[in-house]
N, C-alpha and C. Protein backbone atom coordinates (compact mmCIF):
# COMPACT_ATOMS: atom_id res chain seq x y z
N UNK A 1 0.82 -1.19 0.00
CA UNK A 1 0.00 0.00 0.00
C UNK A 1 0.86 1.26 0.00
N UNK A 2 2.01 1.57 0.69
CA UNK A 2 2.76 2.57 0.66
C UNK A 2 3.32 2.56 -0.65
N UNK A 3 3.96 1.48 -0.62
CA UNK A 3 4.55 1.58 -2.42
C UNK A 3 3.52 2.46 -3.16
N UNK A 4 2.80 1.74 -3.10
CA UNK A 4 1.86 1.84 -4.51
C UNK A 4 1.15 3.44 -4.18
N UNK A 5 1.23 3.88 -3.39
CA UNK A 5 0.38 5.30 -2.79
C UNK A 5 2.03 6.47 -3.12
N UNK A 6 2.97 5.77 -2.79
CA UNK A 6 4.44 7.07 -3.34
C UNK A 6 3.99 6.72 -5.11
N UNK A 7 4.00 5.97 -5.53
CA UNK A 7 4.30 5.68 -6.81
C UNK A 7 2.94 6.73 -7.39
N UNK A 8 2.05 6.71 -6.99
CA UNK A 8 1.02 7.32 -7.07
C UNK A 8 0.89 8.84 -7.08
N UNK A 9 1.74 9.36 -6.07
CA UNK A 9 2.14 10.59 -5.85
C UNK A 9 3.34 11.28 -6.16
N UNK A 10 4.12 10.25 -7.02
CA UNK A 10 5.32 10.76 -8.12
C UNK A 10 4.77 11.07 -9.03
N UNK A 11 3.58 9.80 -9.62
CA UNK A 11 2.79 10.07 -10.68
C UNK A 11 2.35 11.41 -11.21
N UNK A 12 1.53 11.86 -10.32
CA UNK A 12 0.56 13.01 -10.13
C UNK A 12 1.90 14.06 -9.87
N UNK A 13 2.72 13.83 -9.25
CA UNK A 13 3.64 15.76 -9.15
C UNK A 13 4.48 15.22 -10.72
N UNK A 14 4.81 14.23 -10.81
CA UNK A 14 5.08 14.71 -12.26
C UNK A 14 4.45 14.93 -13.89
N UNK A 15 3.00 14.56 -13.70
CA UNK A 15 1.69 14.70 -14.22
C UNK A 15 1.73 16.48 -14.02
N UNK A 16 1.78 17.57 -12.68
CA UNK A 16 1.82 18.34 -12.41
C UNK A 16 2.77 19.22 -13.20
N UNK A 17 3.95 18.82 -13.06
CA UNK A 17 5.17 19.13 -13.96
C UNK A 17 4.59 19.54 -14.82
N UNK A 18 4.72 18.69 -15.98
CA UNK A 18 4.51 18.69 -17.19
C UNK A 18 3.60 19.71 -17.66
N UNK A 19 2.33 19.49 -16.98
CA UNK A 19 1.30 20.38 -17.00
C UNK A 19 1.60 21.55 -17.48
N UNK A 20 2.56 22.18 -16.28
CA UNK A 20 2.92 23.40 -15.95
C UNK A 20 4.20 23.33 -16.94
N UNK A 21 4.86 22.95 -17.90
CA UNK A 21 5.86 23.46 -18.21
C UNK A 21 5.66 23.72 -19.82
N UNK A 22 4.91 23.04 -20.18
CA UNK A 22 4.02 23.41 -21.66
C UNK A 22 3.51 24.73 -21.72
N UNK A 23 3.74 25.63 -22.73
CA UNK A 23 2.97 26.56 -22.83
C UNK A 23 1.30 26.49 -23.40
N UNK A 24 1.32 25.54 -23.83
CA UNK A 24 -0.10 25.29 -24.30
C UNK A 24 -1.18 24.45 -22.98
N UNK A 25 -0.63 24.17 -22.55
CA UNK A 25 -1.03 23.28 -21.24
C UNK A 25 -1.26 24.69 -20.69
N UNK A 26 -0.04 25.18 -19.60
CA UNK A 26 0.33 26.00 -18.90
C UNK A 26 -0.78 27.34 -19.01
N UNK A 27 -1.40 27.35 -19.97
CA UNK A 27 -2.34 28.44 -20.47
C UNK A 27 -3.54 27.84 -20.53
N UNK A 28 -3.97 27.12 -20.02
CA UNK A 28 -5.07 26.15 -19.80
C UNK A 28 -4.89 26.00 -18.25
N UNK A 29 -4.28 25.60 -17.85
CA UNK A 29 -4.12 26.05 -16.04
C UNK A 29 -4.59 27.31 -15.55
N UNK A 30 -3.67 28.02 -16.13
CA UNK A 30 -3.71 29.44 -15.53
C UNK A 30 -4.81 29.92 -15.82
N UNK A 31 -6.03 29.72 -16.98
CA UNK A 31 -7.28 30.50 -17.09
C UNK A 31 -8.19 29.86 -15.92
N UNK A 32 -8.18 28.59 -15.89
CA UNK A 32 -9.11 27.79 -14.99
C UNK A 32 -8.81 27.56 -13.88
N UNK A 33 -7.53 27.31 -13.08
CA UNK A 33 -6.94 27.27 -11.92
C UNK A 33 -6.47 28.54 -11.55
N UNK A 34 -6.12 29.58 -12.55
CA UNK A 34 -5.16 30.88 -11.73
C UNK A 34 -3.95 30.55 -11.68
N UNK A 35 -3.43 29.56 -11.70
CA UNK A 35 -2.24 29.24 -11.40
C UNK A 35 -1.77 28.49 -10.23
N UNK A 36 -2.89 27.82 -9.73
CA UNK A 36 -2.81 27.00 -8.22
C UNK A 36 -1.81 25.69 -8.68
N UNK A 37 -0.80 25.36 -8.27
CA UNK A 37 -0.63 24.36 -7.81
C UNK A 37 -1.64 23.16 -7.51
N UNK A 38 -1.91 24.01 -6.22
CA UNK A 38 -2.97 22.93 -5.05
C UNK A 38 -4.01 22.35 -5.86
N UNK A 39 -4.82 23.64 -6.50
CA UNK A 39 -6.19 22.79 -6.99
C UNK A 39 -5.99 22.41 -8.33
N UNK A 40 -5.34 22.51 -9.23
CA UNK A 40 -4.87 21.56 -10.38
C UNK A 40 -4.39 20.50 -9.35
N UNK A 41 -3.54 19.90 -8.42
CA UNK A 41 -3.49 18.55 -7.70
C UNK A 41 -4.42 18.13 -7.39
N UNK A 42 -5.71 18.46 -6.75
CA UNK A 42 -6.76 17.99 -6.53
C UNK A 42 -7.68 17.28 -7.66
N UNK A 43 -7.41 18.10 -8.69
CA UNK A 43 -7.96 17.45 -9.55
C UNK A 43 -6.72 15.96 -10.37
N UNK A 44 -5.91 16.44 -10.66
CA UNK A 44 -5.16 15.32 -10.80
C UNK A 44 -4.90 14.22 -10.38
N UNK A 45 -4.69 14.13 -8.82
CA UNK A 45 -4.72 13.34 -7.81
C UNK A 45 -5.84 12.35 -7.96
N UNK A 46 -7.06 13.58 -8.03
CA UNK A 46 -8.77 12.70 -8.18
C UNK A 46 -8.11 11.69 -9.53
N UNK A 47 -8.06 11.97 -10.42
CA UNK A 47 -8.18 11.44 -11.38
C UNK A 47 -6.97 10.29 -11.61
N UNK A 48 -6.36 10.10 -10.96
CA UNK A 48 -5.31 9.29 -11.01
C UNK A 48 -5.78 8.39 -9.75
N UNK A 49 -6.58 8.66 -8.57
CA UNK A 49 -7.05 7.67 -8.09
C UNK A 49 -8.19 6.83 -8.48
N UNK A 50 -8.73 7.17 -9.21
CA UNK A 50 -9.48 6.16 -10.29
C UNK A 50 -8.79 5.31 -11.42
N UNK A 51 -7.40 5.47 -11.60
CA UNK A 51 -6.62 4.80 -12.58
C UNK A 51 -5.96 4.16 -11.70
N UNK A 52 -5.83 4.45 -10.54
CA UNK A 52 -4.70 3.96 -9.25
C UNK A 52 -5.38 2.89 -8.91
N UNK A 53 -6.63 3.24 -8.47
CA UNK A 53 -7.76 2.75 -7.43
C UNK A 53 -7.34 2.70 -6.29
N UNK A 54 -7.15 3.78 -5.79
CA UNK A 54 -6.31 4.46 -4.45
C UNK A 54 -7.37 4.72 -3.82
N UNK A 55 -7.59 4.43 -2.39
CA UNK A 55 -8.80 4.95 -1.41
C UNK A 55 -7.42 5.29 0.03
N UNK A 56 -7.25 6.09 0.56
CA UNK A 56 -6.74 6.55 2.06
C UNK A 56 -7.41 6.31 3.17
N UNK A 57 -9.22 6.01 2.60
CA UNK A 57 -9.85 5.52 3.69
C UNK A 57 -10.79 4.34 3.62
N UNK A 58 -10.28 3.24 2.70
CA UNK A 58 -10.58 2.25 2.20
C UNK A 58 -10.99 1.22 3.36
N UNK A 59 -10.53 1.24 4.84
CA UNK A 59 -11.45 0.17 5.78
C UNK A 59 -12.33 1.29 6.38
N UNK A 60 -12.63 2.37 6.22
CA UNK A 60 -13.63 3.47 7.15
C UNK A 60 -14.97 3.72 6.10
N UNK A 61 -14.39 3.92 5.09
CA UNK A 61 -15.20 4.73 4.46
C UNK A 61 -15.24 4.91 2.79
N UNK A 62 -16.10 4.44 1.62
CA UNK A 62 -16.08 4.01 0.46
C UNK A 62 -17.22 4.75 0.00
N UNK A 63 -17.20 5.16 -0.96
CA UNK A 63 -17.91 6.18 -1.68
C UNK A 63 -18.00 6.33 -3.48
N UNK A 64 -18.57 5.86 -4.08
CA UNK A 64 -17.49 5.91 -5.54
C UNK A 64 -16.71 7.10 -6.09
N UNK A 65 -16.91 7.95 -5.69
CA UNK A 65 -16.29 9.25 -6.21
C UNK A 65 -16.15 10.00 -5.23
N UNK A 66 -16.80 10.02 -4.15
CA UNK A 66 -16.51 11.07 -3.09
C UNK A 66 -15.15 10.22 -2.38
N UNK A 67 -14.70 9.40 -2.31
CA UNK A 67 -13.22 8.89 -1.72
C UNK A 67 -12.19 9.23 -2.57
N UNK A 68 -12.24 9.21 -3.91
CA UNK A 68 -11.17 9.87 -4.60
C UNK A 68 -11.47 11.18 -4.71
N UNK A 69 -11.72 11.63 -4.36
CA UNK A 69 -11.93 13.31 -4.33
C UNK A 69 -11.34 13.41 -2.70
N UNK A 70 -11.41 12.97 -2.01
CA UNK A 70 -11.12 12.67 -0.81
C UNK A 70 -9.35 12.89 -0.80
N UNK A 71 -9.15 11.71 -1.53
CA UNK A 71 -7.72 11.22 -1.81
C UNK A 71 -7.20 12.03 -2.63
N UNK A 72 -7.62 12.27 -3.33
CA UNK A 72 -6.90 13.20 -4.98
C UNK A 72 -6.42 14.92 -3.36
N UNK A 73 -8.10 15.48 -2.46
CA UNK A 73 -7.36 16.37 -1.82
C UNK A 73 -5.74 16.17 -1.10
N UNK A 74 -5.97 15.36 -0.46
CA UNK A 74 -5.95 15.02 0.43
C UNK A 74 -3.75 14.66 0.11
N UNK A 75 -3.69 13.69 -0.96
CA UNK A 75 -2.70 13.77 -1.82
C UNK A 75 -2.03 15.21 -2.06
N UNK A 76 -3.10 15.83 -2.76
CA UNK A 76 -2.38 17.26 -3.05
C UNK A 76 -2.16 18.02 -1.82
N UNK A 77 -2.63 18.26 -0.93
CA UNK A 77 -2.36 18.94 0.42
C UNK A 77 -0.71 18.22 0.43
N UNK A 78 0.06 17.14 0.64
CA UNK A 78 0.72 16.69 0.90
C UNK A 78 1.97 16.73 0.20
N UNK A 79 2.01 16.54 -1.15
CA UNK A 79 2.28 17.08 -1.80
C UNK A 79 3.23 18.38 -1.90
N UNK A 80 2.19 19.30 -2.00
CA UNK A 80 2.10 20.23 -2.00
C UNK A 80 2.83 21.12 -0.94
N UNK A 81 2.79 20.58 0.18
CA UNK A 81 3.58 21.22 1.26
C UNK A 81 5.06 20.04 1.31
N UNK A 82 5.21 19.51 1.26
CA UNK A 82 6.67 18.84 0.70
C UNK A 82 7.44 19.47 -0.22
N UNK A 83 6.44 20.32 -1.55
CA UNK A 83 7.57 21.08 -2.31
C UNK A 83 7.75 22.29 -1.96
N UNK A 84 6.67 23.06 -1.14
CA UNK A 84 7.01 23.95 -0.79
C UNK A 84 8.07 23.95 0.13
N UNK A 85 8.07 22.94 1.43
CA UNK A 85 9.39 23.01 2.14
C UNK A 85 10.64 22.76 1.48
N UNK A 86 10.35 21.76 0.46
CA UNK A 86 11.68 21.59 -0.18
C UNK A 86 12.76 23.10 -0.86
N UNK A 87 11.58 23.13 -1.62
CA UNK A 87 11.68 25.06 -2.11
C UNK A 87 12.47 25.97 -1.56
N UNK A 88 11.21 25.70 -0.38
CA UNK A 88 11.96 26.87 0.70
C UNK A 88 13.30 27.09 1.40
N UNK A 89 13.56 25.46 1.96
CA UNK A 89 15.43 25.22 2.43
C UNK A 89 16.19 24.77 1.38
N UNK A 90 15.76 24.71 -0.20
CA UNK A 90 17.16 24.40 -0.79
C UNK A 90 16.99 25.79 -2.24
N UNK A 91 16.06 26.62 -2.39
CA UNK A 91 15.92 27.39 -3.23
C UNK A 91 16.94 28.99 -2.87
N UNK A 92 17.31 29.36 -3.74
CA UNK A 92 18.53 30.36 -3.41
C UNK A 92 17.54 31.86 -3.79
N UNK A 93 17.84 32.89 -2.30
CA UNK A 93 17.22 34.22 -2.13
C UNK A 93 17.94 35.04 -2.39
N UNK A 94 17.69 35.66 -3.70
CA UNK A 94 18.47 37.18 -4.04
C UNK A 94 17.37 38.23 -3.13
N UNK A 95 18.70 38.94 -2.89
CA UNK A 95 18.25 40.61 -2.12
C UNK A 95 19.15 41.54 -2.73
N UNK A 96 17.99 42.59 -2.97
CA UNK A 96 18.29 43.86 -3.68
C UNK A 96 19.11 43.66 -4.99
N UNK A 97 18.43 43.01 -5.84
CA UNK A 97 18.54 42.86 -7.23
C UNK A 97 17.90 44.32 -8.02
């Protein structure tokens, strides 16, 4: 289950990538997302847990679509704050450029 839930969430941030690095893509984000990160993952996530068949709360609670929407958030929250920390302690800060 862990395996298969990282493999899942390489999937989707590099699904994310890509997204974002196309200009033709990238302009399709930005009208409909703004430019979120987060909620382009949510939706990605969703949609890759239906190709995954990924549930996070698979002995509590089963839903057909409301658990991957669940998961797809839930993923991207996680995500999401992993690259930002990453970002943050290894990304280099110019001052007074």
């Amino acid at each position: 289950m862990i395996i298969n839930y990282f493999i899942y969430a390489v999937v989707g941030g590099v699904s994310i990538f890509f997204l974002r690095k196309f200009p033709i893509t990238d302009k399709i984000v930005l009208k409909i997302f703004n430019g979120c990160n987060l909620c382009l993952g949510v939706w990605v996530y969703s949609a890759l847990a239906f190709v995954f068949r990924m549930n996070i709360l698979q002995e509590y609670f089963y839903m057909n679509i409301l658990s991957e929407l669940i998961t797809g958030a839930v993923t991207s929250l996680l995500v999401h704050l992993v690259t930002i920390g990453w970002k943050s302690e290894f990304s280099t800060i110019v001052i007074g450029e």
